[in-house]
N, C-alpha and C. Protein backbone atom coordinates (compact mmCIF):
# COMPACT_ATOMS: atom_id res chain seq x y z
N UNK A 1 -9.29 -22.82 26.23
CA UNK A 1 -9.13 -22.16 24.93
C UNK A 1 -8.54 -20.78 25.11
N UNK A 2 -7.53 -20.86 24.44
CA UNK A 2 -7.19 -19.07 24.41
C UNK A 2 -7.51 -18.43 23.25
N UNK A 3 -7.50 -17.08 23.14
CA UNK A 3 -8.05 -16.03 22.77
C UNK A 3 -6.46 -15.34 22.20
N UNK A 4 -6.22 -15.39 21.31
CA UNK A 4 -4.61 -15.32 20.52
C UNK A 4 -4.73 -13.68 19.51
N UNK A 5 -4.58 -12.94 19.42
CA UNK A 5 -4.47 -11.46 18.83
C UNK A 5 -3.27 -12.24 17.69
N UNK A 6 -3.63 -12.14 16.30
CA UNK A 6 -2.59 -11.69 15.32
C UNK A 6 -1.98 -10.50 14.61
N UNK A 7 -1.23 -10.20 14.91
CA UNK A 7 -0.49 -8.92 14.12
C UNK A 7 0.59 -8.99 13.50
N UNK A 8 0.15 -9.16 11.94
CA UNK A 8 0.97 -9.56 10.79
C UNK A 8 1.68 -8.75 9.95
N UNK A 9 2.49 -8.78 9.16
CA UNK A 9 2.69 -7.34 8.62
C UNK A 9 4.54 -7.62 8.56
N UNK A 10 5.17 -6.89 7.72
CA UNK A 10 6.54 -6.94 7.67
C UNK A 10 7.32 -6.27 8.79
N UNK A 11 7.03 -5.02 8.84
CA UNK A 11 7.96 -4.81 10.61
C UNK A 11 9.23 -4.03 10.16
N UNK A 12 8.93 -3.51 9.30
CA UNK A 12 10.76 -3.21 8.44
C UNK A 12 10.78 -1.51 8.77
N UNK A 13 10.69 -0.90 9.81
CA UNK A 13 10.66 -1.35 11.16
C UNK A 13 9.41 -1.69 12.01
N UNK A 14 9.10 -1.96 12.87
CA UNK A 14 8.01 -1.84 13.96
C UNK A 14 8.28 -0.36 14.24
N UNK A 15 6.62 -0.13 14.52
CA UNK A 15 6.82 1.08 15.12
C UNK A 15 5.46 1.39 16.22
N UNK A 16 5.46 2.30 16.61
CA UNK A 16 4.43 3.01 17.76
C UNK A 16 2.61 2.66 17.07
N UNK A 17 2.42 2.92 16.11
CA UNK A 17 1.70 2.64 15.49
C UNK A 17 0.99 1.20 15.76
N UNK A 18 2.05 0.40 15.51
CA UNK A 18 1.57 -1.72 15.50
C UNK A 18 1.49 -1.91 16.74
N UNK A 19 2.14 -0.87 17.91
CA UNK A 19 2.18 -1.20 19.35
C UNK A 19 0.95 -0.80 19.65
N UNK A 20 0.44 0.09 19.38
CA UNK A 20 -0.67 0.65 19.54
C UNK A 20 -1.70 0.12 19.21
N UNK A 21 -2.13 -0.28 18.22
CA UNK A 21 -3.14 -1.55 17.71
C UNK A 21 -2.84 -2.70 18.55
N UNK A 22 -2.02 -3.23 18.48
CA UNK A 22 -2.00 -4.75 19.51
C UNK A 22 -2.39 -4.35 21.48
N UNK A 23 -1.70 -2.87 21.63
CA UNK A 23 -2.41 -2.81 23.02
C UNK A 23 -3.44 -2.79 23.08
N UNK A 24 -4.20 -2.16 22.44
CA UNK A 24 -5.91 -1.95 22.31
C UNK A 24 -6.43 -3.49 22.21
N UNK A 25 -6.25 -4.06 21.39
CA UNK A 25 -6.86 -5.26 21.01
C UNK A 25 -6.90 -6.39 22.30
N UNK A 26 -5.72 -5.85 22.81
CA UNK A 26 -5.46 -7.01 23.80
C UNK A 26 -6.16 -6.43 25.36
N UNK A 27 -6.51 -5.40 25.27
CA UNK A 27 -7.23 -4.97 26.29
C UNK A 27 -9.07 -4.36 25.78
N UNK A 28 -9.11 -4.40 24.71
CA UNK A 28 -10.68 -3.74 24.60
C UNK A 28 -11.42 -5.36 24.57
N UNK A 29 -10.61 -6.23 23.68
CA UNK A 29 -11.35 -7.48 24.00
C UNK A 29 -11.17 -9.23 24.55
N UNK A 30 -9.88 -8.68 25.26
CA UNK A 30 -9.94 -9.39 26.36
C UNK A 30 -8.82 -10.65 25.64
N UNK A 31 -7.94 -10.37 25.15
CA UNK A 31 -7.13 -11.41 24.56
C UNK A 31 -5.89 -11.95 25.52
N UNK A 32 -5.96 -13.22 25.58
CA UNK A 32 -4.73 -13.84 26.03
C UNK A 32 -3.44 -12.95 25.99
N UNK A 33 -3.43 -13.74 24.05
CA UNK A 33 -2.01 -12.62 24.05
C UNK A 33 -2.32 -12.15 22.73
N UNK A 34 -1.58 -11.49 22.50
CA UNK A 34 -1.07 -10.75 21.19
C UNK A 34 0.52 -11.17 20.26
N UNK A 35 0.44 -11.65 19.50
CA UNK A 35 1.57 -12.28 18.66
C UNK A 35 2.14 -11.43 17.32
N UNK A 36 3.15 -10.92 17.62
CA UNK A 36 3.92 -10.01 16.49
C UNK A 36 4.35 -11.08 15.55
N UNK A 37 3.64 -10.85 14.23
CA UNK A 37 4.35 -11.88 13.06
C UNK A 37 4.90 -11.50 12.02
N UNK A 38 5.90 -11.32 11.87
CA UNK A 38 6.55 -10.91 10.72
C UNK A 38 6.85 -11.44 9.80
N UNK A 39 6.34 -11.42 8.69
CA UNK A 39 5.96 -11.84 7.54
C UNK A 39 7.57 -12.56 6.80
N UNK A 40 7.36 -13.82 6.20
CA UNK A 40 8.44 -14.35 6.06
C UNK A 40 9.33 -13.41 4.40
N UNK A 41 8.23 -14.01 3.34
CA UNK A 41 8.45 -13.18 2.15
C UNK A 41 7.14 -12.70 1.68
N UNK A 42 6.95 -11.41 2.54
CA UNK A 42 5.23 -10.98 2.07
C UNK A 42 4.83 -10.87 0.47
N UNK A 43 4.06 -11.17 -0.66
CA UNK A 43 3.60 -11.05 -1.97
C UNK A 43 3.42 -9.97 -2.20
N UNK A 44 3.21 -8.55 -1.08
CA UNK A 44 3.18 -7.37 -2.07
C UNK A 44 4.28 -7.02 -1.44
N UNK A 45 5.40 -7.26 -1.42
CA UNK A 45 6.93 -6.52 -1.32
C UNK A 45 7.76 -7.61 -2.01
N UNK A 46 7.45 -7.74 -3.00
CA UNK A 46 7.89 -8.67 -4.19
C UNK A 46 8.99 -7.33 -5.15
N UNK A 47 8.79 -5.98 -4.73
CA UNK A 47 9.07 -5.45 -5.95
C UNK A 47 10.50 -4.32 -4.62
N UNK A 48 10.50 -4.75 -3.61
CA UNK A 48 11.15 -4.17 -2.62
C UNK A 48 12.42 -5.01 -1.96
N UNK A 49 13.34 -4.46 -1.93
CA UNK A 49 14.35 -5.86 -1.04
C UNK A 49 14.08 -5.62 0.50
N UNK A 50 13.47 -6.27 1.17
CA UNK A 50 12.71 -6.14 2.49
C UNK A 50 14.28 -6.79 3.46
N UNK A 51 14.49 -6.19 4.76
CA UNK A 51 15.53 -6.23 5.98
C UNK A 51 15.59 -7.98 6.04
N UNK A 52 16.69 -8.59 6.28
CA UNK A 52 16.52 -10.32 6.50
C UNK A 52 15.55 -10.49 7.60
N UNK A 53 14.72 -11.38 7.58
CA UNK A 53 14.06 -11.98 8.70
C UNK A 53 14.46 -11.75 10.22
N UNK A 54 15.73 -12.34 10.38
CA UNK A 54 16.26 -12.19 11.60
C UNK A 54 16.13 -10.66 12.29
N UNK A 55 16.34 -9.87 11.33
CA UNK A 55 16.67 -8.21 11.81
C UNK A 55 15.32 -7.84 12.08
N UNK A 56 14.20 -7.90 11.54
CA UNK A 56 12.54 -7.48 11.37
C UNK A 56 12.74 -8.07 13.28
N UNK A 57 12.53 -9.40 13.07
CA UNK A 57 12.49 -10.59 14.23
C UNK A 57 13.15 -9.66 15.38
N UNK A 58 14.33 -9.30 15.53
CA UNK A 58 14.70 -8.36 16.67
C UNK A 58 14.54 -7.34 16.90
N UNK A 59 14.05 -6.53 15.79
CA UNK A 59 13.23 -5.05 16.55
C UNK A 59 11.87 -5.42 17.05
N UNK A 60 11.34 -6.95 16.67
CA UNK A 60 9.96 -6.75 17.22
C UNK A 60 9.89 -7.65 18.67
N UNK A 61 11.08 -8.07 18.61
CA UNK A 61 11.36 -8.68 19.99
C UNK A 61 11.79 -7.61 21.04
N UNK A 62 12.33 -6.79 20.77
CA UNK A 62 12.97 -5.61 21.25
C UNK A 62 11.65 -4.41 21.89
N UNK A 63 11.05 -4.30 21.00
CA UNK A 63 10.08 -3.53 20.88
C UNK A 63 8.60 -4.15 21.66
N UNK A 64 8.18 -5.55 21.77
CA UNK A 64 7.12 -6.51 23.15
C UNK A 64 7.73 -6.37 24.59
N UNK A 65 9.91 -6.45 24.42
CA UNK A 65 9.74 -6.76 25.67
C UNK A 65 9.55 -6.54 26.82
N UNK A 66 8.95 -5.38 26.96
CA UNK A 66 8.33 -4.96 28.16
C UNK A 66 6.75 -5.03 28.10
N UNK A 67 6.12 -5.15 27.31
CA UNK A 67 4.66 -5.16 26.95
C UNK A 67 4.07 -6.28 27.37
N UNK A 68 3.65 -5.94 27.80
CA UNK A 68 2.31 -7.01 28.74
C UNK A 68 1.12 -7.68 27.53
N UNK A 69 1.45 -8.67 27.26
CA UNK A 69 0.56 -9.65 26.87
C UNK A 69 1.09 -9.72 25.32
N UNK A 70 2.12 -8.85 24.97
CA UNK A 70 2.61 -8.82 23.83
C UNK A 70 3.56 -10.23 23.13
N UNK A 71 3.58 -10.52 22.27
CA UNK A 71 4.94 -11.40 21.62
C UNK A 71 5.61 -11.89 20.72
N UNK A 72 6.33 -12.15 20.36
CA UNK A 72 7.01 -12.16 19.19
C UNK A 72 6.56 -13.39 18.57
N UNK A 73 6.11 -13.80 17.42
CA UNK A 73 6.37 -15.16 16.69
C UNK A 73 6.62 -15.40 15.34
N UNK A 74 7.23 -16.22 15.07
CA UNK A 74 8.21 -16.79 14.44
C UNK A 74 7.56 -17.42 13.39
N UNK A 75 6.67 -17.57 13.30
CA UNK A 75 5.50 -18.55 12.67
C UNK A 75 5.63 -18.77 11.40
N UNK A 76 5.88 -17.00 11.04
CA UNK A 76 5.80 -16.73 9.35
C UNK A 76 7.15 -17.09 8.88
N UNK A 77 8.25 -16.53 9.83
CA UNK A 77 9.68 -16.53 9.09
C UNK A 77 10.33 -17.94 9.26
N UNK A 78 9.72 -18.77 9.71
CA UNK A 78 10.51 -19.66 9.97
C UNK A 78 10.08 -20.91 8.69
N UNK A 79 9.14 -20.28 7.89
CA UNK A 79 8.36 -21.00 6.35
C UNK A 79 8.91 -20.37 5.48
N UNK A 80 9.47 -21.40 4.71
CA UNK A 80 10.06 -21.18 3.44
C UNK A 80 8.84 -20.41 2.34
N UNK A 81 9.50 -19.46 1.54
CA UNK A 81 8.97 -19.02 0.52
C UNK A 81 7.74 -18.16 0.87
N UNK A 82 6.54 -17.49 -0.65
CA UNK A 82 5.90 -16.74 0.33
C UNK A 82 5.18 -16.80 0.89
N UNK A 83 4.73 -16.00 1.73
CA UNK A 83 3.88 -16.12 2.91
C UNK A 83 2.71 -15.66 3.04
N UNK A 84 1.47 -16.46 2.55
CA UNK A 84 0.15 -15.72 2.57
C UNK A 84 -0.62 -15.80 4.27
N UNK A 85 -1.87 -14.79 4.21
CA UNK A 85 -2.28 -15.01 5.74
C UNK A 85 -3.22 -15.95 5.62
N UNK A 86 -4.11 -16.45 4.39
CA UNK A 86 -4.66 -17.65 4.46
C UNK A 86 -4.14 -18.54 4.87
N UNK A 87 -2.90 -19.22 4.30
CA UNK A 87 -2.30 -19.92 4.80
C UNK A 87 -1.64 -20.48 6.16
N UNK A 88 -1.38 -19.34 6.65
CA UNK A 88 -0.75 -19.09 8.17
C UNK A 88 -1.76 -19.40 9.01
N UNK A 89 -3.14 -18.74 8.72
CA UNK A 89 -4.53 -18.83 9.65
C UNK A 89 -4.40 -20.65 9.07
N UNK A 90 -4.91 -21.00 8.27
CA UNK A 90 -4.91 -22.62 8.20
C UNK A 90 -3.65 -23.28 9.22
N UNK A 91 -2.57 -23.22 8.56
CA UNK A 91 -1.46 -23.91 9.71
C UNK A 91 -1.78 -23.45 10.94
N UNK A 92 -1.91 -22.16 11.54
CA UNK A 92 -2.49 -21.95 12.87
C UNK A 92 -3.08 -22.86 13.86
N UNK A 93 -4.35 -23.02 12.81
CA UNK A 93 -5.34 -23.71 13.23
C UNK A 93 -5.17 -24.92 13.39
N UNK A 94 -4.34 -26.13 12.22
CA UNK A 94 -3.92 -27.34 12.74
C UNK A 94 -3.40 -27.42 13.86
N UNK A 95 -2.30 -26.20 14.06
CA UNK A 95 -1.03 -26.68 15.08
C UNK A 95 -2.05 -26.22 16.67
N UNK A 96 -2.90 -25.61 16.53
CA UNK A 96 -3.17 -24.76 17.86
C UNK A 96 -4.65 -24.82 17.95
N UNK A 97 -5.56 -26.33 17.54
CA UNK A 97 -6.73 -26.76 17.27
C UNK A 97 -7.55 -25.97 18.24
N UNK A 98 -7.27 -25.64 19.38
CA UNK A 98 -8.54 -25.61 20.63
C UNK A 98 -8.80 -23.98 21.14
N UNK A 99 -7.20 -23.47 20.03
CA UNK A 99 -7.64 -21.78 20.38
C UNK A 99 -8.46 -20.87 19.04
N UNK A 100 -8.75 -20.03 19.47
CA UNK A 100 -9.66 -18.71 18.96
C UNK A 100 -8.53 -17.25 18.70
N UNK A 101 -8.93 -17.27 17.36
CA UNK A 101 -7.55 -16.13 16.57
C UNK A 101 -8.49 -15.35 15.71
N UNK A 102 -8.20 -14.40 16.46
CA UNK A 102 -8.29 -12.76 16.05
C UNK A 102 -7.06 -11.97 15.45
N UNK A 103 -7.31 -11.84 13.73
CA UNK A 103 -6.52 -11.15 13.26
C UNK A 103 -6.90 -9.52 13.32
N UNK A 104 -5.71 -8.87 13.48
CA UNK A 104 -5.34 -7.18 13.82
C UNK A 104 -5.07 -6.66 12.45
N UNK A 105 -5.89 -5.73 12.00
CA UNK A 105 -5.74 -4.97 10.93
C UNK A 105 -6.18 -3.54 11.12
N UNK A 106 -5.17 -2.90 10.29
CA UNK A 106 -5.81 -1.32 10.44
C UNK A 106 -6.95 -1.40 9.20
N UNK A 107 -7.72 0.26 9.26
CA UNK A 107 -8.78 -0.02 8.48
C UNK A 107 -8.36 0.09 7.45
N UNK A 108 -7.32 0.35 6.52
CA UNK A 108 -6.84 0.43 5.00
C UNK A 108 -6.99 -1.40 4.83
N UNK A 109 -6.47 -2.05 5.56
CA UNK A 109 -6.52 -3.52 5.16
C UNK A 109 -7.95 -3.85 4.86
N UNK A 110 -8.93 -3.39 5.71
CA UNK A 110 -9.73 -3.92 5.70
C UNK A 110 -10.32 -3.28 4.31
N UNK A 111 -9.97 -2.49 3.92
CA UNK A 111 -10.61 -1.80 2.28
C UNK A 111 -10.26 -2.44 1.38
N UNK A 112 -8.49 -3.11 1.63
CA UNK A 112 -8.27 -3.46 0.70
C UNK A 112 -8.01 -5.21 0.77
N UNK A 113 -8.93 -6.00 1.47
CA UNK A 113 -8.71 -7.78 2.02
C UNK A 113 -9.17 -8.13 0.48
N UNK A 114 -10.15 -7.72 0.08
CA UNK A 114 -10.75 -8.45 -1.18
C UNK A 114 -9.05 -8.95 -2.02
N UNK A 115 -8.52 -8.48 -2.04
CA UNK A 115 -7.43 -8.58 -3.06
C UNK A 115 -6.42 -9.13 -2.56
N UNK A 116 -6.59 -9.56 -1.38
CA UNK A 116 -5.97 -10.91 -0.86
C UNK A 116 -5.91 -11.84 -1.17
N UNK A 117 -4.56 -13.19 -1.12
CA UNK A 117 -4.69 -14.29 -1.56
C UNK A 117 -5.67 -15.07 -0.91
N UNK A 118 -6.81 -15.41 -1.31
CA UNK A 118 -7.98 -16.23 -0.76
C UNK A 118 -8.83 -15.34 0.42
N UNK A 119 -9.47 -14.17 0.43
CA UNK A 119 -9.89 -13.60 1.23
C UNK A 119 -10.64 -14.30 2.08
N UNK A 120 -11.48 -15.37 1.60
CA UNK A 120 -12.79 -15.67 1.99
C UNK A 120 -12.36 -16.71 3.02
N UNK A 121 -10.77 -17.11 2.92
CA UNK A 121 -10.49 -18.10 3.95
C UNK A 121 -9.80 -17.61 5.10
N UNK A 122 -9.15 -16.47 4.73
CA UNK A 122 -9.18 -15.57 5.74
C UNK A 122 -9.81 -14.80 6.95
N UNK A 123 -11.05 -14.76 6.63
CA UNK A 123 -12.25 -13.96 6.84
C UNK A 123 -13.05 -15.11 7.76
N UNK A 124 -12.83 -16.55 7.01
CA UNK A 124 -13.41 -17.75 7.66
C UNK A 124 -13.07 -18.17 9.32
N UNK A 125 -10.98 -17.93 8.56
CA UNK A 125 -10.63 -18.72 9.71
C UNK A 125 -10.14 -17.38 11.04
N UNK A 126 -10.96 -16.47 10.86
CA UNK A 126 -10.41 -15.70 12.08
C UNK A 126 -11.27 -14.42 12.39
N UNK A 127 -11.84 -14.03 13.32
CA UNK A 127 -12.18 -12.88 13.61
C UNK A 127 -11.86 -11.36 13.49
N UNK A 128 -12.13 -10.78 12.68
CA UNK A 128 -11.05 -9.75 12.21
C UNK A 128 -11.41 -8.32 13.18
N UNK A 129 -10.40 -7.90 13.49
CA UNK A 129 -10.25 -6.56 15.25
C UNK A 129 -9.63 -5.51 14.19
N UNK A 130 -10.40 -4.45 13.24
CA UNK A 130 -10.33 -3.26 12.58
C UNK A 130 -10.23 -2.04 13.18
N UNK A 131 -9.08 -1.44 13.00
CA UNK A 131 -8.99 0.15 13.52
C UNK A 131 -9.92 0.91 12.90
N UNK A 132 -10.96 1.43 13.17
CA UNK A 132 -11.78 2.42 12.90
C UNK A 132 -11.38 3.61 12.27
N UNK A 133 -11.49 3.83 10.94
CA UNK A 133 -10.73 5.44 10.34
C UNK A 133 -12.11 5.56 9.16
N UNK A 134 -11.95 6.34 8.99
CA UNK A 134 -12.61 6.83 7.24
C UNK A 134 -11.67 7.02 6.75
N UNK A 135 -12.47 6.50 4.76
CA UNK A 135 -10.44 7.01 4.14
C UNK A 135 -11.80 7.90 2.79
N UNK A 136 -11.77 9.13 2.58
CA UNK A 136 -12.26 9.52 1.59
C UNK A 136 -12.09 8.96 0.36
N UNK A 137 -10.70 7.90 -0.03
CA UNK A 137 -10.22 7.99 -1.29
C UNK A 137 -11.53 6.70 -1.15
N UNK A 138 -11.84 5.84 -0.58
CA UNK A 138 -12.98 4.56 -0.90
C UNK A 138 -14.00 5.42 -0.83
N UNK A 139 -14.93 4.37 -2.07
CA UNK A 139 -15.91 4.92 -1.77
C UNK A 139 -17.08 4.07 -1.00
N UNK A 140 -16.69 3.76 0.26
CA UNK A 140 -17.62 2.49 0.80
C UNK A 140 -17.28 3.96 2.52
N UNK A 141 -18.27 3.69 3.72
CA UNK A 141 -17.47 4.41 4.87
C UNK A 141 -17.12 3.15 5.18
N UNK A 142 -16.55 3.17 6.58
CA UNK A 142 -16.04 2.09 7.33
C UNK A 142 -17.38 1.41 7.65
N UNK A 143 -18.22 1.50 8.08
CA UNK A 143 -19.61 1.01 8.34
C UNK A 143 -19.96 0.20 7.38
N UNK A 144 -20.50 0.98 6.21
CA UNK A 144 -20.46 0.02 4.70
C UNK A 144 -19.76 -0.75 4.42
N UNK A 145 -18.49 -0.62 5.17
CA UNK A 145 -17.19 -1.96 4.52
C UNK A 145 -17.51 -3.18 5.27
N UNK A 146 -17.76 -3.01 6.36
CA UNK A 146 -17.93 -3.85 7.57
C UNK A 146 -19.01 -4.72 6.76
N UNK A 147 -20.37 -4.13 6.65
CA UNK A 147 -21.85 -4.81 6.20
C UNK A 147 -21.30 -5.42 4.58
N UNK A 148 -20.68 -5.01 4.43
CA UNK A 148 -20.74 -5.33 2.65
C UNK A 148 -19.67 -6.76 3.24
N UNK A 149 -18.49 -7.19 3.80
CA UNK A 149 -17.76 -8.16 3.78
C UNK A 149 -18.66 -9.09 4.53
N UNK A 150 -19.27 -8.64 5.20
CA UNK A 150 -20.32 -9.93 6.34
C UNK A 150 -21.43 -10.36 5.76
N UNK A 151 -21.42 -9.52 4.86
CA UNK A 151 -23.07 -9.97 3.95
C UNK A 151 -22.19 -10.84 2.86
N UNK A 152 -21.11 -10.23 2.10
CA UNK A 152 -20.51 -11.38 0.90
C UNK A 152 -19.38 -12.35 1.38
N UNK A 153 -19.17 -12.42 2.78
CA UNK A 153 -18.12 -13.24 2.95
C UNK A 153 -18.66 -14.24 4.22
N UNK A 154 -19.42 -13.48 5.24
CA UNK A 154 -20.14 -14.41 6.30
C UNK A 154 -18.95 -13.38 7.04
N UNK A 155 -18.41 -12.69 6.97
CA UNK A 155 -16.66 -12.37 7.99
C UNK A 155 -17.36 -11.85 9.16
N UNK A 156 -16.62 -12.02 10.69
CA UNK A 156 -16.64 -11.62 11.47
C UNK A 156 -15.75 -10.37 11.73
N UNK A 157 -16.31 -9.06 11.98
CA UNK A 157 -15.43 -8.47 12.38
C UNK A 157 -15.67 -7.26 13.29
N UNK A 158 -15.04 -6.60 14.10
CA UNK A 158 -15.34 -5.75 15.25
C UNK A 158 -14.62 -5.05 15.04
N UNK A 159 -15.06 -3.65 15.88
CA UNK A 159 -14.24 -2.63 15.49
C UNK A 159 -13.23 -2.26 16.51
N UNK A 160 -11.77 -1.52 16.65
CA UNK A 160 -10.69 -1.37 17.43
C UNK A 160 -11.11 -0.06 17.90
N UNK A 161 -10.89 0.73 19.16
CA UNK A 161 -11.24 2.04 19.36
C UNK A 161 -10.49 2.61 19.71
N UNK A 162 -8.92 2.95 18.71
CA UNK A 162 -7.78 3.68 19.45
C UNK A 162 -7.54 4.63 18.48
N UNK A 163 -6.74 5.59 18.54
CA UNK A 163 -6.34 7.01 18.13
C UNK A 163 -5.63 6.63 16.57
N UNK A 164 -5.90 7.45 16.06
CA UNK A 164 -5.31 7.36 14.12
C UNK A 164 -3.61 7.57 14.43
N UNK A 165 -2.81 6.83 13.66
CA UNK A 165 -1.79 7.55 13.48
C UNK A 165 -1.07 7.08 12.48
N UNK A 166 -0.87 8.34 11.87
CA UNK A 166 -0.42 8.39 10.06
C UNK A 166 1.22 7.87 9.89
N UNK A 167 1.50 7.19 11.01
CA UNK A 167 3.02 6.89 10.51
C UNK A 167 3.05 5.88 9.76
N UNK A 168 4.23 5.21 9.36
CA UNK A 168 4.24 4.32 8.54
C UNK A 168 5.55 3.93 8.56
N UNK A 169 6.00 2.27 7.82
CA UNK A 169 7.57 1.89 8.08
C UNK A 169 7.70 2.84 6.86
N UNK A 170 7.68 3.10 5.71
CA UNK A 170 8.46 3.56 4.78
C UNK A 170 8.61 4.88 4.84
N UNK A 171 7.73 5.98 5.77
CA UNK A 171 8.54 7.07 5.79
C UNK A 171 9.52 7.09 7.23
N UNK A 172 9.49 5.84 8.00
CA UNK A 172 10.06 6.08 8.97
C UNK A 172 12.12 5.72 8.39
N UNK A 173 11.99 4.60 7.27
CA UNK A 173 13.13 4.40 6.48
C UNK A 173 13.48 5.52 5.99
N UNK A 174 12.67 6.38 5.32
CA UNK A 174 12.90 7.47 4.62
C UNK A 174 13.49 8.61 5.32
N UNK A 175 13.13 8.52 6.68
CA UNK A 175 14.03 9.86 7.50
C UNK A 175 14.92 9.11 7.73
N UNK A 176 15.15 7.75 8.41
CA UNK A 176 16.81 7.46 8.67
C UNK A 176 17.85 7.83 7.52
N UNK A 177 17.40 7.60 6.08
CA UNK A 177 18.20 7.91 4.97
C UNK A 177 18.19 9.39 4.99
N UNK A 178 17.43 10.00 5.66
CA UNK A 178 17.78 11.54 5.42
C UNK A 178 18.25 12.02 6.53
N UNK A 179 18.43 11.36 7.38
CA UNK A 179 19.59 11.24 9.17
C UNK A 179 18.42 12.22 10.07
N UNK A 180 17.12 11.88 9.64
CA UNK A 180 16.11 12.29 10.78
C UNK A 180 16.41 11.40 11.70
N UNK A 181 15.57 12.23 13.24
CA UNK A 181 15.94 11.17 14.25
C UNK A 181 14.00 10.67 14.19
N UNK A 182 14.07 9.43 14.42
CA UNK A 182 12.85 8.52 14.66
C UNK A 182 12.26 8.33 15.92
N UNK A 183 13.19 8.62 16.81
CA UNK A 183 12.68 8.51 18.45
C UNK A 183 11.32 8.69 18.60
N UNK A 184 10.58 9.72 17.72
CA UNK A 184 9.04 9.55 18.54
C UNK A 184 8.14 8.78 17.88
N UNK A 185 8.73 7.94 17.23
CA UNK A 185 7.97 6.85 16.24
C UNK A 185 7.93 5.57 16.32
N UNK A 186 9.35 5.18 17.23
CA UNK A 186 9.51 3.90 17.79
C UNK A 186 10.10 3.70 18.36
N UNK A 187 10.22 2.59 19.24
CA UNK A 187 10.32 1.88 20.71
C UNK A 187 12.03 2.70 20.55
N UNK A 188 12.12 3.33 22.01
CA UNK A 188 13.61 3.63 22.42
C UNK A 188 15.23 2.46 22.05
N UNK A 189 14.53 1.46 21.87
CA UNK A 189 15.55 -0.07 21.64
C UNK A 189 14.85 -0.77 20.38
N UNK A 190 14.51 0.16 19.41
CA UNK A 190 14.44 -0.36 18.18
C UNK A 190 15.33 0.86 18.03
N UNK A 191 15.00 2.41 17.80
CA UNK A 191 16.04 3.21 17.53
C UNK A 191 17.49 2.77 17.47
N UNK A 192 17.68 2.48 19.10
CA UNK A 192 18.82 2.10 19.44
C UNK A 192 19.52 1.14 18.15
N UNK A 193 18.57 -0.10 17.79
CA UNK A 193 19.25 -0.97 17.75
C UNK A 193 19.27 -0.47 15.40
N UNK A 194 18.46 0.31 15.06
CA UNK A 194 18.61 0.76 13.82
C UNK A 194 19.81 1.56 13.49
N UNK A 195 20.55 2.21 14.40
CA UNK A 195 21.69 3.15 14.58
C UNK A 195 22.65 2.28 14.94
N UNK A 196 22.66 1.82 15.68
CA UNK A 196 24.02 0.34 16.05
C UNK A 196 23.87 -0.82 14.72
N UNK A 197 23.06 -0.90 13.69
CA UNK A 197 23.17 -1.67 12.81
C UNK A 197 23.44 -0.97 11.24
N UNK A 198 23.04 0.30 11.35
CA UNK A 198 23.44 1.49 10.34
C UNK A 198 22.25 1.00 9.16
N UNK A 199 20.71 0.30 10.07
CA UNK A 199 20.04 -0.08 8.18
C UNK A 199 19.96 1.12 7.82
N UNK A 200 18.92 1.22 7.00
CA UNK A 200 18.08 2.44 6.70
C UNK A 200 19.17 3.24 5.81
N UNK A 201 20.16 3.27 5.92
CA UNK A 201 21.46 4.43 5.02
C UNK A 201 20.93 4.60 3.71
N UNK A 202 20.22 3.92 3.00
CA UNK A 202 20.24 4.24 1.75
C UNK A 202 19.46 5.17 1.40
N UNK A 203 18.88 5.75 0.28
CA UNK A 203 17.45 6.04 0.42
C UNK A 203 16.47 5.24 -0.26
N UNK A 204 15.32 5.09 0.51
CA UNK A 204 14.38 4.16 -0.09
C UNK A 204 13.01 4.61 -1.09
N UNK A 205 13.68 4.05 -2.23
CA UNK A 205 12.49 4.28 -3.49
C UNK A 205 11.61 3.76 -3.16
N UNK A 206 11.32 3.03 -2.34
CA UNK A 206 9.68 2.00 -2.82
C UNK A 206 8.77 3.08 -2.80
């Protein structure tokens, strides 16, 4: 049986941040591997025109390939239409019966899973590996969030023990449109490859 790390999420770009969560995970609790999934047509970027599949797909290929235990999959983009993580954890599980999947979330997800498509099957079909933060704006701490989903959902979940960091893809879009340089935000050959493809030029409202 292996021990499979999920890290889901659009990727528009990857950055230092998602690398950082998947190293931890894959070393604090002992995971096979770690699987970069980039979301085919995620439901809350319904109101955003999100990078084609393929392009997400090569900065995050770009960005594992030197990473040890890291990897790219295809899982989400290669399914038509959108893409919930209930769903994905179910197909998972048919296609890959005999392994054990641990989904990767920072702690904002975890504040905000209730409002997920089908939380409770989510929560069912996977062990959830939470970055540890307080967010003042909830009013639950991280502790309370933890007890309150395991008491109303049965959810498994543990906590991640790596360093906060406030970046994010949409202000990292937001400096390419303002011709900031990104270098200390992501992988040297995602840069590379955002400047040899000219995305990011516009500026981004979302």
């Amino acid at each position: 049986m292996a021990k499979i790390g999920i890290m889901g999420g659009t990727f528009d770009p990857i950055h230092n941040g998602h690398l950082m969560l998947g190293r931890q995970a894959y070393r604090e609790y002992g995971l096979d591997q770690v699987w970069y999934m980039p979301s085919g047509q995620p439901p809350h970027k319904k109101g955003r025109e999100i990078s084609p599949a393929a392009v997400r797909c090569e900065m995050v290929s770009l960005a594992v390939e030197n990473e040890k235990g890291l990897h790219l999959s295809e899982f989400e983009t290669s399914r038509e239409g959108t893409t919930y993580t209930a769903v994905t954890l179910k197909l998972l599980a048919d296609v890959y019966p005999s392994d054990a999947f641990y989904f990767i979330i920072g702690a904002d997800s975890l504040y905000e899973i209730e409002n997920w498509y089908h939380p409770e099957e989510v929560l069912a079909r996977a062990e959830i590996l939470a970055a540890e933060r307080e967010y003042e704006r909830f009013h639950r701490s991280f502790d309370d969030q933890i007890a309150y989903l395991k008491d109303r959902f049965g959810a498994r979940i543990r906590r991640l023990h790596c360093a906060e960091t406030d970046i994010s893809s949409h202000e990292i879009r937001q400096a390419v449109s303002e011709g900031l340089c990104i270098r200390k935000w992501v992988p040297a050959a995602v840069a590379d490859y955002i400047e040899e493809h000219h995305l990011y030029q516009e500026k981004d409202h979302e």
